[in-house]
C-alpha atoms as a PDB file:
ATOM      1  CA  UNK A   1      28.101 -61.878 -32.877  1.00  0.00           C
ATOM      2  CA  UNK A   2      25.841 -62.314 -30.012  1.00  0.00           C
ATOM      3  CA  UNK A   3      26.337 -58.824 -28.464  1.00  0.00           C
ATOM      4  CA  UNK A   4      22.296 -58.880 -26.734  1.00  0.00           C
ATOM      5  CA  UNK A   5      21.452 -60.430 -23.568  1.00  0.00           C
ATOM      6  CA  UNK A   6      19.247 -63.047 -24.239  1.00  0.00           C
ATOM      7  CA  UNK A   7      15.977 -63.985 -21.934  1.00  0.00           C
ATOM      8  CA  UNK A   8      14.674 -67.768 -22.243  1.00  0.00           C
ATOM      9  CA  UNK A   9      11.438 -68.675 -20.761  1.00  0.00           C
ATOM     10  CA  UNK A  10      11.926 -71.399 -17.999  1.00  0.00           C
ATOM     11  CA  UNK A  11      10.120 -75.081 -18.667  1.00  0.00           C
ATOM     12  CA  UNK A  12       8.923 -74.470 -22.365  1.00  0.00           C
ATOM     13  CA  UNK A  13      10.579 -74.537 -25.953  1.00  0.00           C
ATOM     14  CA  UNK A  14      12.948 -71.581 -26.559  1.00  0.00           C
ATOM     15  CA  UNK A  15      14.510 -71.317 -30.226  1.00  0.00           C
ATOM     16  CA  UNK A  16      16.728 -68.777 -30.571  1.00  0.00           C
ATOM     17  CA  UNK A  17      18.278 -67.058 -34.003  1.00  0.00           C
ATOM     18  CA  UNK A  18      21.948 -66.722 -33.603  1.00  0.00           C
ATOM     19  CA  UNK A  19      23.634 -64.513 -36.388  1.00  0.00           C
ATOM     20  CA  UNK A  20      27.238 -64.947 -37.036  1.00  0.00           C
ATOM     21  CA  UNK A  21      29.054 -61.710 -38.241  1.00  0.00           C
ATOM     22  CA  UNK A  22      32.831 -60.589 -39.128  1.00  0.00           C
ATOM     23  CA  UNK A  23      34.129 -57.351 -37.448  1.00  0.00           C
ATOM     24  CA  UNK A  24      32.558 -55.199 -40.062  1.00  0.00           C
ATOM     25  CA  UNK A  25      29.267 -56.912 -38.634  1.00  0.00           C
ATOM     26  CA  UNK A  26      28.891 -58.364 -41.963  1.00  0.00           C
ATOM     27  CA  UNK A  27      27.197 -61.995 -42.156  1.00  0.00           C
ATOM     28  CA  UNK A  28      29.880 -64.756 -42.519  1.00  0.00           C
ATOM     29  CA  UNK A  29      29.637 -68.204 -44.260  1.00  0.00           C
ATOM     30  CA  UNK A  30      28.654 -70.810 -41.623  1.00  0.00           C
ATOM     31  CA  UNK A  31      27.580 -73.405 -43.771  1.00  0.00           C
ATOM     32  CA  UNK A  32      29.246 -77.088 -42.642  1.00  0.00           C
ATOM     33  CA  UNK A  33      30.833 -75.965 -39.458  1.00  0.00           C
ATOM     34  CA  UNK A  34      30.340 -77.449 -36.350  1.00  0.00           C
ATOM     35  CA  UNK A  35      29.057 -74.707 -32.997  1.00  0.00           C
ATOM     36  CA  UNK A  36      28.713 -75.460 -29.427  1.00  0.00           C
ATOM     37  CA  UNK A  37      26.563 -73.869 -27.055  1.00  0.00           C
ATOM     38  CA  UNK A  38      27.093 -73.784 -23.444  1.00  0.00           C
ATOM     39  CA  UNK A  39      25.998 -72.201 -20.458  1.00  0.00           C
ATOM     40  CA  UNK A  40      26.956 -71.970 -17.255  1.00  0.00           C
ATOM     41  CA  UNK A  41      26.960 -70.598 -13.566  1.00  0.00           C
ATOM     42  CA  UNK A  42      28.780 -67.157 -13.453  1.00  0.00           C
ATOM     43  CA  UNK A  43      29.660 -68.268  -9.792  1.00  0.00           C
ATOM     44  CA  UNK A  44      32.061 -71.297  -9.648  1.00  0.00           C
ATOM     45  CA  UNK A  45      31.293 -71.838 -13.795  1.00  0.00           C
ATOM     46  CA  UNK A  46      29.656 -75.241 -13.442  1.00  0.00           C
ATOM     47  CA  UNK A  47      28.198 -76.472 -16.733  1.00  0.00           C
ATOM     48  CA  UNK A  48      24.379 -76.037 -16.984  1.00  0.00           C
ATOM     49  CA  UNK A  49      23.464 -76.783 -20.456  1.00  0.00           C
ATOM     50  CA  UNK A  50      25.291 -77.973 -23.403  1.00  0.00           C
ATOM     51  CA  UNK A  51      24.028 -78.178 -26.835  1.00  0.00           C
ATOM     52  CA  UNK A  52      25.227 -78.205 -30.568  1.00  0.00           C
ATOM     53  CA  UNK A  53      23.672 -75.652 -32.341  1.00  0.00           C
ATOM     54  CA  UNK A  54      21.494 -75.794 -35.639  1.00  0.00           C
ATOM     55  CA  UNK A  55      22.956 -74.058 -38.561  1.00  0.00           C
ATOM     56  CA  UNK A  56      20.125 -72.289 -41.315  1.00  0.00           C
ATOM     57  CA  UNK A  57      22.958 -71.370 -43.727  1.00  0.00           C
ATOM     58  CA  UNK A  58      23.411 -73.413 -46.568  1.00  0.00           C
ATOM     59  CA  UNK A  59      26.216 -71.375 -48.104  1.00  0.00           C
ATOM     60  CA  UNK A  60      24.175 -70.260 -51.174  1.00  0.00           C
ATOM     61  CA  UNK A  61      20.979 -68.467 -49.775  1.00  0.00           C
ATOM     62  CA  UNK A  62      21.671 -64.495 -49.187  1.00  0.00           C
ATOM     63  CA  UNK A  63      18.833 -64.160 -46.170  1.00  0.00           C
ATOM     64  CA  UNK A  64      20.363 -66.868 -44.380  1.00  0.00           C
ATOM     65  CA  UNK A  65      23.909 -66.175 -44.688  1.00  0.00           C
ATOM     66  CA  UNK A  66      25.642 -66.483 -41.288  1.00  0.00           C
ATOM     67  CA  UNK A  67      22.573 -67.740 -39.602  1.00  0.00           C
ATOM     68  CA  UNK A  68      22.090 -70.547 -36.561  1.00  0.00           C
ATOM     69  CA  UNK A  69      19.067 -71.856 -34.801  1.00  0.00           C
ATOM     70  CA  UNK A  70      19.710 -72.711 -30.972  1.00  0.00           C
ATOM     71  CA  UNK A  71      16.926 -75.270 -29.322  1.00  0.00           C
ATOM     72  CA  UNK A  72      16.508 -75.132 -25.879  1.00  0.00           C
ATOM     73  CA  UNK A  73      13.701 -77.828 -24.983  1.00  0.00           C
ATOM     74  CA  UNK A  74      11.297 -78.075 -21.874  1.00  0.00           C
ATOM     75  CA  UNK A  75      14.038 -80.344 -20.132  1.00  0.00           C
ATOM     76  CA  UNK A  76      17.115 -78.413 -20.884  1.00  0.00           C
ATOM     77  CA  UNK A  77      15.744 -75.383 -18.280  1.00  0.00           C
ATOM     78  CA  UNK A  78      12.972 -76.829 -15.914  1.00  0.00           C
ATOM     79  CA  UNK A  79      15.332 -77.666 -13.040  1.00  0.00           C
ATOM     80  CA  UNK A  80      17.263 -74.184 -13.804  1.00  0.00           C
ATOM     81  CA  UNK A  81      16.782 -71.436 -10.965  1.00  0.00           C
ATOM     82  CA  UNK A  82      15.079 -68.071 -12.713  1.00  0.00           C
ATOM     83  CA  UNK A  83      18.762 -65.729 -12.258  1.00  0.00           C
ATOM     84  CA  UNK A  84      21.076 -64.476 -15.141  1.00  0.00           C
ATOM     85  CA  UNK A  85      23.467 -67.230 -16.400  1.00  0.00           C
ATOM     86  CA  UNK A  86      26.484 -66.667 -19.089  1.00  0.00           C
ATOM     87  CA  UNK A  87      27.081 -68.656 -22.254  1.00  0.00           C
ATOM     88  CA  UNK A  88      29.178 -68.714 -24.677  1.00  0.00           C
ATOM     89  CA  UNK A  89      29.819 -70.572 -28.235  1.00  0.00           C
ATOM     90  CA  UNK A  90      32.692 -72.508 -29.306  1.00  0.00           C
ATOM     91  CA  UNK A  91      33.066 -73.304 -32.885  1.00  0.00           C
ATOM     92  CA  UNK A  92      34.987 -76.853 -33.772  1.00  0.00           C
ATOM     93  CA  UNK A  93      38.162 -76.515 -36.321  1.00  0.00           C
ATOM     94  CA  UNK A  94      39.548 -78.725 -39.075  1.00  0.00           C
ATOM     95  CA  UNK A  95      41.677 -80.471 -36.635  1.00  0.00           C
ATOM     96  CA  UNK A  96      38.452 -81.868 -34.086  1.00  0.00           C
ATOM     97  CA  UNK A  97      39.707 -79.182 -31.671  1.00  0.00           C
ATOM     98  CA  UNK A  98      37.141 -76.392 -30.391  1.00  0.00           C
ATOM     99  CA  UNK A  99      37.892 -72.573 -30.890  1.00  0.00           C
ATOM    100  CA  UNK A 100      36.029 -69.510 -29.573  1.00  0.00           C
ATOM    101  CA  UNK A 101      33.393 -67.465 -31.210  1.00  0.00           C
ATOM    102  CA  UNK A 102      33.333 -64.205 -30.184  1.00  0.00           C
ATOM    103  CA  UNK A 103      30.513 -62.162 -28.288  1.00  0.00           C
ATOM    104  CA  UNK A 104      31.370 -58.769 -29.618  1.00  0.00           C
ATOM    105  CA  UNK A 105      34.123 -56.768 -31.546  1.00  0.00           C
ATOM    106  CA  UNK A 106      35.980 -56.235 -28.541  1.00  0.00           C
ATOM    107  CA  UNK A 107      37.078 -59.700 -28.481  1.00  0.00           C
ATOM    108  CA  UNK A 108      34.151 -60.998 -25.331  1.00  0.00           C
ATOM    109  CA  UNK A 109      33.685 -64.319 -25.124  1.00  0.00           C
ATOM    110  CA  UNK A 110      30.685 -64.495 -22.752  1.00  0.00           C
ATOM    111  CA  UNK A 111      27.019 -63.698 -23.053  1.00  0.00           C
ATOM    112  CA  UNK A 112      24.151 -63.046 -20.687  1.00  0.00           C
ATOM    113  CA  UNK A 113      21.281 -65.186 -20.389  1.00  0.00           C
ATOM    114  CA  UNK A 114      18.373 -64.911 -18.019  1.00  0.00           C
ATOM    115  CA  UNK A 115      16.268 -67.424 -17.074  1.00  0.00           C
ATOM    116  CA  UNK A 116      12.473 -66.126 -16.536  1.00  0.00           C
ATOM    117  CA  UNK A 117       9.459 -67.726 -15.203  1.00  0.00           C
ATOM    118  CA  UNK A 118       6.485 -65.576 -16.757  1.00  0.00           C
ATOM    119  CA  UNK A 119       4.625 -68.639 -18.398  1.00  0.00           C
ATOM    120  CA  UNK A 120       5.016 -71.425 -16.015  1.00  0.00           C
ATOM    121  CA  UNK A 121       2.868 -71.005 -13.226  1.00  0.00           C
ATOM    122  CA  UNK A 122       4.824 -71.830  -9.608  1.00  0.00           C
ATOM    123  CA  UNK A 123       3.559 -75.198  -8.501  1.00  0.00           C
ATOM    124  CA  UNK A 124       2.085 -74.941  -5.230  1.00  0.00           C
ATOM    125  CA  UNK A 125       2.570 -78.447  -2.551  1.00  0.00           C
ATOM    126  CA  UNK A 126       0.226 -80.665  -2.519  1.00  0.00           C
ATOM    127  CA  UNK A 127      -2.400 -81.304   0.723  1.00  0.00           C
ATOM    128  CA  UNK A 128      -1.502 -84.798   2.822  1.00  0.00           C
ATOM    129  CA  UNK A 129      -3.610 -86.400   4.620  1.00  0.00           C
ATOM    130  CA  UNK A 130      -2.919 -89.185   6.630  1.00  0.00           C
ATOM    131  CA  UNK A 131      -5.261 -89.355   9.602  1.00  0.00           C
ATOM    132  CA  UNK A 132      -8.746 -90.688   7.927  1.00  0.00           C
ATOM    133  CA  UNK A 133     -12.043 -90.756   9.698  1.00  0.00           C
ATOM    134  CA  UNK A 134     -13.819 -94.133   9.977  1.00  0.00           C
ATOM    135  CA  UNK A 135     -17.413 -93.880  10.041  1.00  0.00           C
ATOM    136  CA  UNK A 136     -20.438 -96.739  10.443  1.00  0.00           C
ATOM    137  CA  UNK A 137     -21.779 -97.254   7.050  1.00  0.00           C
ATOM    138  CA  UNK A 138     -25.245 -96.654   6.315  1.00  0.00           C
ATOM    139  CA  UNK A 139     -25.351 -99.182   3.435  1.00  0.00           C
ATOM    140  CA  UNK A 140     -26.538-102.008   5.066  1.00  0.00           C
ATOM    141  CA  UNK A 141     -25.293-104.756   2.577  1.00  0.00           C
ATOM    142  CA  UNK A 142     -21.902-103.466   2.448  1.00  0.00           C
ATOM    143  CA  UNK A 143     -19.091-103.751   5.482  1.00  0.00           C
ATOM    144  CA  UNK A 144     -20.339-101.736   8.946  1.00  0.00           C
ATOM    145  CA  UNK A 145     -17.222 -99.378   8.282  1.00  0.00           C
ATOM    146  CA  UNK A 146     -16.260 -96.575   5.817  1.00  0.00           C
ATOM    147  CA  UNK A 147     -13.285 -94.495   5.713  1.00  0.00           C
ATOM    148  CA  UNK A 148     -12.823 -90.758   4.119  1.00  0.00           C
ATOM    149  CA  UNK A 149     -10.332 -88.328   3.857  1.00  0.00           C
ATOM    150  CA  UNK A 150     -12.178 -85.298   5.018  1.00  0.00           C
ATOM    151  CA  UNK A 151     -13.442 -82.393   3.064  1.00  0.00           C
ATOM    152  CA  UNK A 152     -10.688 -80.838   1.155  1.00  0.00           C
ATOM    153  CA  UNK A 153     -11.092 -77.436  -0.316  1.00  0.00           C
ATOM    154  CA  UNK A 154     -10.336 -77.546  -4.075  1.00  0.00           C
ATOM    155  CA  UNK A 155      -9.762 -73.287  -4.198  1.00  0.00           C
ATOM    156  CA  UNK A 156     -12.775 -72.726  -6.618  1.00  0.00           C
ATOM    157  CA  UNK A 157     -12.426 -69.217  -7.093  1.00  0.00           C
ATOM    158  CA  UNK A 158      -9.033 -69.492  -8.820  1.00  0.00           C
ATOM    159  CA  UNK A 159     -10.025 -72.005 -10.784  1.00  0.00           C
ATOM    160  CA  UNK A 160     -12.368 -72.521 -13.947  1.00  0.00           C
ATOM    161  CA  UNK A 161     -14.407 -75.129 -15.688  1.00  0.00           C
ATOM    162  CA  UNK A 162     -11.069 -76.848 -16.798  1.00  0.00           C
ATOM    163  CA  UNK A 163      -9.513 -77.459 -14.089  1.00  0.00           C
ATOM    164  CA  UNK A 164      -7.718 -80.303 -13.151  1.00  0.00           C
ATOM    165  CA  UNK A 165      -7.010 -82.554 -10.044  1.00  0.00           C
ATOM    166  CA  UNK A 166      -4.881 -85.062  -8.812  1.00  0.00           C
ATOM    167  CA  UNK A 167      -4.584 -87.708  -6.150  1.00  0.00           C
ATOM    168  CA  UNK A 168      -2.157 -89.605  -5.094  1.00  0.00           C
ATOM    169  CA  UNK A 169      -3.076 -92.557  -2.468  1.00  0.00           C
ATOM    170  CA  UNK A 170      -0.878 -95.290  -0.564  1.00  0.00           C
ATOM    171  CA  UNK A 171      -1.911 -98.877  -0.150  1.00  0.00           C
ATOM    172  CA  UNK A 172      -0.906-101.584   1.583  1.00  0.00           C
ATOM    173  CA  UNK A 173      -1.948-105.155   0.874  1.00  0.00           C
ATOM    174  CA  UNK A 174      -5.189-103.424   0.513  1.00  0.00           C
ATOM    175  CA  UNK A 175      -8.838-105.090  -0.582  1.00  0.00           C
ATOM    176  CA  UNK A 176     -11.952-103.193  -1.349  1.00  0.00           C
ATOM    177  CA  UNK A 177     -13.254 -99.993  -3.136  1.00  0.00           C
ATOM    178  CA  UNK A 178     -11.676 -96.505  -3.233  1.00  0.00           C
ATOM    179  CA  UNK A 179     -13.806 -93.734  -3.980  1.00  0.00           C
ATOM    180  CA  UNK A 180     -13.165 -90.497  -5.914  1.00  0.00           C
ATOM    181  CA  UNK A 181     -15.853 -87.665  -5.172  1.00  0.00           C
ATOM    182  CA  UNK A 182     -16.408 -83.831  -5.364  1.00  0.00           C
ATOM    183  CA  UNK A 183     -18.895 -81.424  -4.171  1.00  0.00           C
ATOM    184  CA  UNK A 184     -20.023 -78.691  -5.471  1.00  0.00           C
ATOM    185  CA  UNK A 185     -21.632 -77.549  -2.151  1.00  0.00           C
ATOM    186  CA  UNK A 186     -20.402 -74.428  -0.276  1.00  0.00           C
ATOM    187  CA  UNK A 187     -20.364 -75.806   2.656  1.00  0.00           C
ATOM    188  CA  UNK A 188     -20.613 -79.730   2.588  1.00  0.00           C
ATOM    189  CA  UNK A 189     -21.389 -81.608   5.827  1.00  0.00           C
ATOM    190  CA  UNK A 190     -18.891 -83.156   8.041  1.00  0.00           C
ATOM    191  CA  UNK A 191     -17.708 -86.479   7.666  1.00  0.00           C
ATOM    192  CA  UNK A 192     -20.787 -89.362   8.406  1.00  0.00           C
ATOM    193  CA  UNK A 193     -23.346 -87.212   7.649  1.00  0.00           C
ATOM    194  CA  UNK A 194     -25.472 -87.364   4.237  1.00  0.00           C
ATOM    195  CA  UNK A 195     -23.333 -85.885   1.948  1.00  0.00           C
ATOM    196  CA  UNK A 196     -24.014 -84.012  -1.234  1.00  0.00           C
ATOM    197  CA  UNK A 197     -20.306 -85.419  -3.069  1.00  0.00           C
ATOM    198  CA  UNK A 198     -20.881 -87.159  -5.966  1.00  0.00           C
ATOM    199  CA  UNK A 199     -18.608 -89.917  -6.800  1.00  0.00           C
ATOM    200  CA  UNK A 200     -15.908 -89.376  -9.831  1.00  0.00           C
ATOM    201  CA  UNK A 201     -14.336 -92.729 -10.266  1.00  0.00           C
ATOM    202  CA  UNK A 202     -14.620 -96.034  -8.265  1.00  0.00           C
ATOM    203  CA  UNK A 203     -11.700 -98.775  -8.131  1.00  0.00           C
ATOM    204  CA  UNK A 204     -11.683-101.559  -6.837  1.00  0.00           C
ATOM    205  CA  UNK A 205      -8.075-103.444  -5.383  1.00  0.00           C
ATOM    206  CA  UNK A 206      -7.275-107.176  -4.718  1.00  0.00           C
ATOM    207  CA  UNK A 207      -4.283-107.090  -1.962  1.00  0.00           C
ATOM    208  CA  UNK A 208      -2.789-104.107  -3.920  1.00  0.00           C
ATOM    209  CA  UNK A 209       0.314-102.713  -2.501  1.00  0.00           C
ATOM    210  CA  UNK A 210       2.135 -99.598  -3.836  1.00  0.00           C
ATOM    211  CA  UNK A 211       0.754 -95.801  -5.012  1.00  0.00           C
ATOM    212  CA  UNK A 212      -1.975 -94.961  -7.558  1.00  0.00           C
ATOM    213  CA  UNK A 213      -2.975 -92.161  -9.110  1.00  0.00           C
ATOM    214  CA  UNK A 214      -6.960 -90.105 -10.251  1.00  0.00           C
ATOM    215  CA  UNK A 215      -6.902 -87.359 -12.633  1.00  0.00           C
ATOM    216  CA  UNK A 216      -9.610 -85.858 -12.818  1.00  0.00           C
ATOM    217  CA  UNK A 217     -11.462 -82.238 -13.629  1.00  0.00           C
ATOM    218  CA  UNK A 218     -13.929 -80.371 -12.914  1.00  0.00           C
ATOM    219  CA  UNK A 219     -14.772 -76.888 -10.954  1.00  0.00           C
ATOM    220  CA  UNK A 220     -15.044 -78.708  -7.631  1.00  0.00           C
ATOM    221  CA  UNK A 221     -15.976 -76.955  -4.292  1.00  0.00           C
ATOM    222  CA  UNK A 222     -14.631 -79.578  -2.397  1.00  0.00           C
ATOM    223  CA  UNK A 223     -13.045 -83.265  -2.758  1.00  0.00           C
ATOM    224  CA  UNK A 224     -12.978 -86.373  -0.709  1.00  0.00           C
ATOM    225  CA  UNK A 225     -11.440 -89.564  -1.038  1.00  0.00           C
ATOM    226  CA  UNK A 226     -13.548 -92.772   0.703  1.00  0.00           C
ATOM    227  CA  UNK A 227     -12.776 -95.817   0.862  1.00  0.00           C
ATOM    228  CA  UNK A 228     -14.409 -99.132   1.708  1.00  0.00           C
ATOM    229  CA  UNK A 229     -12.634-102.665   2.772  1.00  0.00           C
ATOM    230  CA  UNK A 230     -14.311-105.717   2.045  1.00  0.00           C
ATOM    231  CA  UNK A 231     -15.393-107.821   4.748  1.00  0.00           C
ATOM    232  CA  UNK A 232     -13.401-110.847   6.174  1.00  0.00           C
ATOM    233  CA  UNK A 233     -15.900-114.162   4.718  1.00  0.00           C
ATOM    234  CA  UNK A 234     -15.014-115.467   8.466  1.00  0.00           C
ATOM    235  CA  UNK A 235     -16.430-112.153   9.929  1.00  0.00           C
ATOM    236  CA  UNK A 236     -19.292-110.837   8.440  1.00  0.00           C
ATOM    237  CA  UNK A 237     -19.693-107.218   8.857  1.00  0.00           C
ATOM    238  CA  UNK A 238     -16.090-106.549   9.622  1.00  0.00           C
ATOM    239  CA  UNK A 239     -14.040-104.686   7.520  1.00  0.00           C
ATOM    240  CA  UNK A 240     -11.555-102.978   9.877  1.00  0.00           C
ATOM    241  CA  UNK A 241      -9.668-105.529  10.858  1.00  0.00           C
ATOM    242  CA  UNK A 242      -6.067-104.936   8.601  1.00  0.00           C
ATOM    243  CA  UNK A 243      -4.729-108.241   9.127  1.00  0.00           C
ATOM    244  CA  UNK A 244      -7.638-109.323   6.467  1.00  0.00           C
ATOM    245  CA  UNK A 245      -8.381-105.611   4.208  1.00  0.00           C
ATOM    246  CA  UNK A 246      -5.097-104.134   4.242  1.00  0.00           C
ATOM    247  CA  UNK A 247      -4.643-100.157   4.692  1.00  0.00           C
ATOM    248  CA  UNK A 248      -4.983 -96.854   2.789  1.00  0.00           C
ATOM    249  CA  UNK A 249      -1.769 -94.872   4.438  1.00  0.00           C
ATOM    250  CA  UNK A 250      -1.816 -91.945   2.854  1.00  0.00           C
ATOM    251  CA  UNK A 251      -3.576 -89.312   0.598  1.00  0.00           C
ATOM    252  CA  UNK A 252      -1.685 -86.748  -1.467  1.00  0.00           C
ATOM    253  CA  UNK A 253      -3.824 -83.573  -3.293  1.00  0.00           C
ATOM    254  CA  UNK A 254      -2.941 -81.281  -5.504  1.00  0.00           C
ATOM    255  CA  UNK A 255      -5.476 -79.134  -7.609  1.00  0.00           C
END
């Protein structure tokens, strides 16, 4: 019945024909049962996906006779590791009870299925910073201090025109603008120095606590995150004192 190994792609939509046969290998009527598909770890034969199975034959129609439809979603294999797995099918009889379907004419009751990972690129971790550099600011109406996260390389070359970004920051109680900027410089200057980054988005935070998040895209040289407190009304010019602004604790980025 299922006599091929089968090969699913990992963390995208699989659907897979199934084709029910007799022992002459002749299609059989499948129309109104009930099938069961299940896969599981050939080592200690834990369950790792369980699913009913969609049946094409309606009984009537010749080219469909003895003919299923199994639909493995994103979900059912992104957490799967990429090895060979077996399955088998169970179909349910008249009496609610489940009884085997067999893999081959010599009576097998287990397939093999591998798992592959050729479309879904590997996710690679994501850059932390948590040490930021406070430099004087050289806007003069705006507090003496600004913050930023460092030049982080974005990996141009493997990337193109689409490319997206992502980052990740931690505040605390914080007050005052956070800055989103690239570069498409070769080699930006250091942090407090004129700059060539550009700014990408700008938000602004009223004694925010908790993690937000900036999409963005672009074929970026570099990024930077920069940030900006407001000033205490009681001390003008002073926005590093935490008691008052708050903190940014942490910077995650992933391109």
């Amino acid at each position: 019945m299922y006599q091929r190994d089968l090969t699913v792609q990992k963390g995208i939509k699989n659907k897979i024909q199934l084709q029910f046969k007799n022992s002459d290998q002749k299609p059989v009527n499948i129309s109104g049962q009930n099938f069961v598909f299940s896969m599981f770890n050939s080592i200690d034969q834990r369950v790792m996906v369980q699913k009913s199975i969609d049946i094409l034959d309606d009984g009537v129609t010749t080219s469909t006779r003895g003919l299923a439809i199994l639909n493995l979603t994103e979900s059912d294999t992104w957490g799967l590791d990429s090895t060979s797995y077996q399955f088998g099918i169970k179909m349910q009889d008249t009496d609610g009870t489940y009884i085997p379907a067999f893999a081959n004419t010599y009576y097998g009751m287990a397939g093999t299925l591998k798992i592959a990972h050729d479309l879904l690129p590997a996710l690679q971790p994501s850059q932390t910073i948590t040490a930021f550099q406070k430099n004087l600011n050289r806007d003069p109406g705006a507090g003496q201090y600004i913050w930023d996260s460092g030049n982080l390389y974005a990996n141009p070359a493997f990337h193109g025109n689409g490319e997206y970004h992502t980052f990740a920051y931690y505040l605390t109680n914080y007050t005052g603008w956070v800055y989103t900027q690239g570069s498409l410089d070769n080699t930006p200057p250091p942090s407090g120095n004129p700059s060539t980054f550009s700014n990408i988005e700008s938000r602004y935070y009223s004694h925010f606590t908790g993690i937000d998040y900036v999409n963005f895209q672009g074929a970026w040289t570099y990024t930077r995150l920069t940030y900006i407190p407001d000033t205490p009304v009681a001390y003008p010019g002073r926005n590093d004192m935490t008691d008052y602004t708050g903190t940014l604790d942490k910077l995650l980025y992933r391109c």
